[in-house]
Protein backbone atom coordinates (compact mmCIF):
# COMPACT_ATOMS: atom_id res chain seq x y z
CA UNK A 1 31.02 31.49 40.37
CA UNK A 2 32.43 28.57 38.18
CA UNK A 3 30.86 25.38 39.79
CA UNK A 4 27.20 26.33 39.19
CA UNK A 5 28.40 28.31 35.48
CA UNK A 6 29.50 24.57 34.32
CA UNK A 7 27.97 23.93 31.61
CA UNK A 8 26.61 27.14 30.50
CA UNK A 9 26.66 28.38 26.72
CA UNK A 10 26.29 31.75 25.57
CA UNK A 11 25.38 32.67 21.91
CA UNK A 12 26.61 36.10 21.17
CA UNK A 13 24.89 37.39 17.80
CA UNK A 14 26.93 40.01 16.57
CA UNK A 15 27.46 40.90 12.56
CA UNK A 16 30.90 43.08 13.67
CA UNK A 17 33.84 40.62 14.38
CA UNK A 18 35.69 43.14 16.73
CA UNK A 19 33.09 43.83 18.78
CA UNK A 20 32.29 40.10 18.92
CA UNK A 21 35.63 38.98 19.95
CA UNK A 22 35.44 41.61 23.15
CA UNK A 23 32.40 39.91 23.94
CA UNK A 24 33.70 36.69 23.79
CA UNK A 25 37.21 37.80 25.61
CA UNK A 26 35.47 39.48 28.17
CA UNK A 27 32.75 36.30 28.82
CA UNK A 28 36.04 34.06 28.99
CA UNK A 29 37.61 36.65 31.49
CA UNK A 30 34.93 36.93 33.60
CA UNK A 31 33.71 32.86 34.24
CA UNK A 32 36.37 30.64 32.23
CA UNK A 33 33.67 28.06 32.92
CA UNK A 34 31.17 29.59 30.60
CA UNK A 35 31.56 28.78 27.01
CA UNK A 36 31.09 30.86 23.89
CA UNK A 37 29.89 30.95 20.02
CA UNK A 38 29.52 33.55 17.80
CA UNK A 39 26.82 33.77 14.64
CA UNK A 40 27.22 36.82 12.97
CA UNK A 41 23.06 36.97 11.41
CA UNK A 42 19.95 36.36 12.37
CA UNK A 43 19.22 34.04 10.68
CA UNK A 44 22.36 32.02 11.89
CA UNK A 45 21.01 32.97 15.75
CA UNK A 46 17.70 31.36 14.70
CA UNK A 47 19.29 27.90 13.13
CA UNK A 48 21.08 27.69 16.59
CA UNK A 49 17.92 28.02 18.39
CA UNK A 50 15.76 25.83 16.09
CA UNK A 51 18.71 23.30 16.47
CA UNK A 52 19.60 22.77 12.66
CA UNK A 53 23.08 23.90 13.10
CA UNK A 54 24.32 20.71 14.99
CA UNK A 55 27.86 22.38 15.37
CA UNK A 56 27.01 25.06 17.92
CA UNK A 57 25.89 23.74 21.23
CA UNK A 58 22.47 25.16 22.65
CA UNK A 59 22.57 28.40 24.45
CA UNK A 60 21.48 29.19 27.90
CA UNK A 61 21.43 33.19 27.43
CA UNK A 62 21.63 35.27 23.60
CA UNK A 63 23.62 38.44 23.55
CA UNK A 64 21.89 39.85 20.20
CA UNK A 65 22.89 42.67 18.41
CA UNK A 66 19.73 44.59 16.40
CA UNK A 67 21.40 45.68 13.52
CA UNK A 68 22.10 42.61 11.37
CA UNK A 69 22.49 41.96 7.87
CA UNK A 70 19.95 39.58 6.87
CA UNK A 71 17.28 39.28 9.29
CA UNK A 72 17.29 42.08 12.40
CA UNK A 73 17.42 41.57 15.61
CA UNK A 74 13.84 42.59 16.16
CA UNK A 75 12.51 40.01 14.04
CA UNK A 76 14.81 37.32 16.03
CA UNK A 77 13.35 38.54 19.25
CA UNK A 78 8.99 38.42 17.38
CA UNK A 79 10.46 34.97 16.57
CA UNK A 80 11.32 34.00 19.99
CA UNK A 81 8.52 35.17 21.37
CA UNK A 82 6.49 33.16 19.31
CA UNK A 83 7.80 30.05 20.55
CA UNK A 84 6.90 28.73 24.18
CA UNK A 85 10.71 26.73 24.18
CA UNK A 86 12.46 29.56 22.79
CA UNK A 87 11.34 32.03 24.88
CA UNK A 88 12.55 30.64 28.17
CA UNK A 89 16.26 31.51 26.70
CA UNK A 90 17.23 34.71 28.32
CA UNK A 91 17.86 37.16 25.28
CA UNK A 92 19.40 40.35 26.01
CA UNK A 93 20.25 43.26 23.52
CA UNK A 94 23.57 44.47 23.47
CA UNK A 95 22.99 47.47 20.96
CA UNK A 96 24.76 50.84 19.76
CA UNK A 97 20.89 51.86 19.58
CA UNK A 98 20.17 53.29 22.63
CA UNK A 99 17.09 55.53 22.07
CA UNK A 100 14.17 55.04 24.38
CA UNK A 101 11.56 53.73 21.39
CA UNK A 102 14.62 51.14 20.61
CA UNK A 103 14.64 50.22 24.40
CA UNK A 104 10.57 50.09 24.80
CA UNK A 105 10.24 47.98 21.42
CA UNK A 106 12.97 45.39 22.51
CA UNK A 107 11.20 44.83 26.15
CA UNK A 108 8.11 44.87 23.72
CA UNK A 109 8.72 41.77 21.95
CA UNK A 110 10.22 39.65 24.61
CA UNK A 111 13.96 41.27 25.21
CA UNK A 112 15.04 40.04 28.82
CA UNK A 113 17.37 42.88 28.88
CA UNK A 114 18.59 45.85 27.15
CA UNK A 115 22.39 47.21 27.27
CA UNK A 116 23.98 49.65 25.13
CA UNK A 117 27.10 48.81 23.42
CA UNK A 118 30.51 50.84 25.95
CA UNK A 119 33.29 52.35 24.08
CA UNK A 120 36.38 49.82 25.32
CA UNK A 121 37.08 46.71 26.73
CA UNK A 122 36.32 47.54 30.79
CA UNK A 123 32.71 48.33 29.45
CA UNK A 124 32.31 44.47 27.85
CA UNK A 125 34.13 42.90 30.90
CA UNK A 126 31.77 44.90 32.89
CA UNK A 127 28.37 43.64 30.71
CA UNK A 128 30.21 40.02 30.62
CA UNK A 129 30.57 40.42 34.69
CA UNK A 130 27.06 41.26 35.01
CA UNK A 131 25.12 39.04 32.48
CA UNK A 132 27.32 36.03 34.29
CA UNK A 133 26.21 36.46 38.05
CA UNK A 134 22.91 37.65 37.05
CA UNK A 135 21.61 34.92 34.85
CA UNK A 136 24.43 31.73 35.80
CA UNK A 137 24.24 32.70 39.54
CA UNK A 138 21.23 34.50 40.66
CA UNK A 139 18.36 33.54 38.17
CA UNK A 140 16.42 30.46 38.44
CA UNK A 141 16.11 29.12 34.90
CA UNK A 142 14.00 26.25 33.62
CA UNK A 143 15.48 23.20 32.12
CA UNK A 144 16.97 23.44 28.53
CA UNK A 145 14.08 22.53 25.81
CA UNK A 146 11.09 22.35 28.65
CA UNK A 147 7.50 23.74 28.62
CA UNK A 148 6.02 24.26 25.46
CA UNK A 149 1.93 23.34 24.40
């Protein structure tokens, strides 16, 4: 997996440090080539995309939490939608919400992907696992910053 994962940033957006960290630990475990950050608001997620915070390098997917404590994750993914660059970033949910409106209203505004949040480490490594082949590995994705009108 690593040659073709070189490179590759992922923005985890995630208000609970513990949970946070197993993302991160489990990204690094599953592709040591793929690079982390963490913001822990939305509004933090949505400097990083709009590139006024120059210390956190551009992501090629968003994990994104929904329950944040300034702006939710809902209005991060209206926000993204909005935007013809920022909606080629893959975005998926990673949620302890797990109801089927939740689900439907996420796909609704734009959410690439919807997983709920497992109970221990294996589950993480297991998203990490995932998320990695599917979007480093399998996806085609355009070029960073293209399209737009």
């Amino acid at each position: 997996m690593g040659s073709r994962n070189a490179d590759k940033h992922v923005l985890v957006v995630e208000d609970h440090p513990p949970t946070a960290e197993l993302l991160t630990t489990a990204l690094e475990e599953a592709d040591p080539s793929v690079s982390s950050s963490v913001v822990h608001g939305g509004s933090d997620c949505l400097a990083v995309l709009h590139g006024e915070d120059e210390s956190m390098s551009y992501p090629d997917l968003v994990l994104l939490d929904l329950d944040l404590p300034d702006i939710t994750g809902f209005v991060v993914l209206e926000t993204r939608a909005e935007n013809p660059v920022l909606c080629q970033i893959p975005t998926v949910v990673v949620s302890g919400r797990d109801d089927s409106e939740t689900v439907l209203q996420c796909y609704e505004q734009g959410a690439n992907g919807f997983i709920s949040k497992p109970d221990d480490f294996d589950g993480y490594l297991s998203i990490a696992e995932t998320v990695v082949q599917h979007w480093f590995s399998l996806a085609e994705l355009p070029e960073k910053g293209t399209g737009g009108s």
